[in-house]
Protein backbone atom coordinates (compact mmCIF):
# COMPACT_ATOMS: atom_id res chain seq x y z
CA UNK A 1 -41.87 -80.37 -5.54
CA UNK A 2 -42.07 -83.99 -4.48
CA UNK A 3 -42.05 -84.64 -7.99
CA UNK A 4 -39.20 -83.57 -9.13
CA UNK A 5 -37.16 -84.66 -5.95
CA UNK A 6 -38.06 -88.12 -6.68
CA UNK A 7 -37.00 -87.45 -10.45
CA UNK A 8 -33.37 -85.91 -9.53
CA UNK A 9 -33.03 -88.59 -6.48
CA UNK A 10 -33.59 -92.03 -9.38
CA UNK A 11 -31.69 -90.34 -11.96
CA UNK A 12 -28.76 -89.88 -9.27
CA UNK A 13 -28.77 -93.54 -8.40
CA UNK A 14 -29.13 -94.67 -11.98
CA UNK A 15 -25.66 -92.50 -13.09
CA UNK A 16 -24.02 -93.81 -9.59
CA UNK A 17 -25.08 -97.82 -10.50
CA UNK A 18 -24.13 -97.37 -14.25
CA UNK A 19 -20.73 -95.76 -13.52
CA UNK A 20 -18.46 -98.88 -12.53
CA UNK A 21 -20.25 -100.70 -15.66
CA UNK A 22 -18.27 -98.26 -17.72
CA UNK A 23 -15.60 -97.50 -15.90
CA UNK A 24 -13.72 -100.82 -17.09
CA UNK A 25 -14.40 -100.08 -20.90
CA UNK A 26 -12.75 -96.84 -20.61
CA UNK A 27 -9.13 -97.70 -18.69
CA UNK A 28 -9.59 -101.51 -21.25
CA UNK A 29 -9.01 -99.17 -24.20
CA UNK A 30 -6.54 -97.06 -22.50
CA UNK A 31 -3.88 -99.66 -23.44
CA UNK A 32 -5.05 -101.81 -26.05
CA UNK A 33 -3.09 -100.64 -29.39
CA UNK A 34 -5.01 -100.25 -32.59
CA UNK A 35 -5.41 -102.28 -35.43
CA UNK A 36 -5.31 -101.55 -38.82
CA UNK A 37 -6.54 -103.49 -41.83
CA UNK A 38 -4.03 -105.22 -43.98
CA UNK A 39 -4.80 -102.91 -46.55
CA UNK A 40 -4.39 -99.86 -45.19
CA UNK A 41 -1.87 -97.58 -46.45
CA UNK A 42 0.30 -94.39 -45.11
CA UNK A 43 0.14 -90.84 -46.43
CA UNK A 44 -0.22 -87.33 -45.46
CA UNK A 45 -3.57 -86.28 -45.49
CA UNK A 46 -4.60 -82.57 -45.55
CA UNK A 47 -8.86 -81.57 -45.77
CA UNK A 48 -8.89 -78.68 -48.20
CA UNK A 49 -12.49 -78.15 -48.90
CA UNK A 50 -14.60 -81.27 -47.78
CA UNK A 51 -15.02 -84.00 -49.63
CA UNK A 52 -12.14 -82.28 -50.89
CA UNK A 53 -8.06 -83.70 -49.97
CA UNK A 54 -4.49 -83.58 -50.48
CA UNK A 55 -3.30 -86.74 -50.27
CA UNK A 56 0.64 -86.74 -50.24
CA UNK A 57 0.51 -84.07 -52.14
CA UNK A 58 -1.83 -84.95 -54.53
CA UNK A 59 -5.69 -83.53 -54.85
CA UNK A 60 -7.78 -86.52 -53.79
CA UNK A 61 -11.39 -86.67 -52.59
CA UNK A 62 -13.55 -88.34 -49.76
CA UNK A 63 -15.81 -91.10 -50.34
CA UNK A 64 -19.37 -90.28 -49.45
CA UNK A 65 -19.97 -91.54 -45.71
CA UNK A 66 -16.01 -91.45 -45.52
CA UNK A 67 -15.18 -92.20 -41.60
CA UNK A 68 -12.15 -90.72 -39.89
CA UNK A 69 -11.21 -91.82 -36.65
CA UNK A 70 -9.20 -89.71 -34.58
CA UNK A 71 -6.24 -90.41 -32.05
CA UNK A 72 -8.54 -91.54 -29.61
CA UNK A 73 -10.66 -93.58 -32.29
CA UNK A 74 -13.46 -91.32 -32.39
CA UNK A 75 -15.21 -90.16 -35.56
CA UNK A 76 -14.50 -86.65 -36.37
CA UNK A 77 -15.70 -84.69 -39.04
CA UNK A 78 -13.65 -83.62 -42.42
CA UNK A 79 -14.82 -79.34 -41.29
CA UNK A 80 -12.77 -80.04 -38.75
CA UNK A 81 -9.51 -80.86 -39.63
CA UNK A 82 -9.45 -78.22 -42.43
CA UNK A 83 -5.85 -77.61 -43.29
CA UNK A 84 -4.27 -79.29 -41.23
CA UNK A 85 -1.32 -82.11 -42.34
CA UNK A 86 -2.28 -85.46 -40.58
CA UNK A 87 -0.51 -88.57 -40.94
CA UNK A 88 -2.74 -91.64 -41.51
CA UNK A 89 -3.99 -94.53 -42.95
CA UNK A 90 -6.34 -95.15 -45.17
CA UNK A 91 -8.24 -97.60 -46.86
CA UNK A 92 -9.90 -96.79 -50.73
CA UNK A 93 -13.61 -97.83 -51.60
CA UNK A 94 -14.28 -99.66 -54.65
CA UNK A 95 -14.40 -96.28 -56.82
CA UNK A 96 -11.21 -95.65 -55.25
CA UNK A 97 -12.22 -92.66 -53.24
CA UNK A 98 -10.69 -92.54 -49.61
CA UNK A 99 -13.23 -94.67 -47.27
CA UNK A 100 -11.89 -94.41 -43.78
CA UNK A 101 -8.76 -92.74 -42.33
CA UNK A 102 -7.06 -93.41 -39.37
CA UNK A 103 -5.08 -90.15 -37.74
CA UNK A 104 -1.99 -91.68 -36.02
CA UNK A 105 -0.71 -91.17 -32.80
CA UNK A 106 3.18 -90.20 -33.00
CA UNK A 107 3.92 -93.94 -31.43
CA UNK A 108 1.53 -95.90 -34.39
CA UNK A 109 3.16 -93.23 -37.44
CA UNK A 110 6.94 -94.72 -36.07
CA UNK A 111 5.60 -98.70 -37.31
CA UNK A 112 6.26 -99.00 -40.89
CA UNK A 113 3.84 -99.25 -43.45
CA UNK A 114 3.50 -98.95 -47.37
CA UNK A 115 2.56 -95.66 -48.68
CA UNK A 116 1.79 -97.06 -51.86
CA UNK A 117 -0.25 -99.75 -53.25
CA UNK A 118 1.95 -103.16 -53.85
């Protein structure tokens, strides 16, 4: 019984000490706009059947280890955006299979962009 006490009592002062450490990280990124690479381009992605995607319109396909970062910049997985129509960016790997997308925000979708490769 004293046991455990002692275990619940540290690990309560260990979340209340770490708290403010990340409490600045999170309202930091509240504000901070992303940034996309320079070659990123626009388009209208919808997940069909993973690695499977329409991209504009057009069948495309998912690099392996393809990373998609959602509003919030978190990594989501392909299974879960099944069928939906997202606009993003995106950036092509070397074999020209879709590397990482970026689903915009309504606010980052408004800043022009090329859709197409210059």
């Amino acid at each position: 019984m004293n046991r455990c006490l002692t275990l619940f009592l540290s690990s309560m002062m260990l979340a209340a000490t770490s708290l403010p450490l990340l409490a600045p990280l999170s309202v930091q990124a509240q504000g901070t706009p992303r940034t996309f690479p320079e070659s990123a381009l626009r388009g209208k992605l919808v997940v069909t059947l993973p690695p499977e995607v329409s991209l504009n319109g057009k069948p495309d396909r998912l690099s392996p280890g393809a990373r998609i970062h959602d509003t919030n910049n978190l990594l989501v997985m392909s299974g879960g955006l099944i069928n939906r129509e997202l606009v993003v960016n995106y950036v092509r790997d070397g074999h020209g299979l879709i590397h990482e997308v970026w689903i915009l925000t309504p606010q980052e979708a408004a800043m022009k962009r090329p859709a197409r490769p210059a």
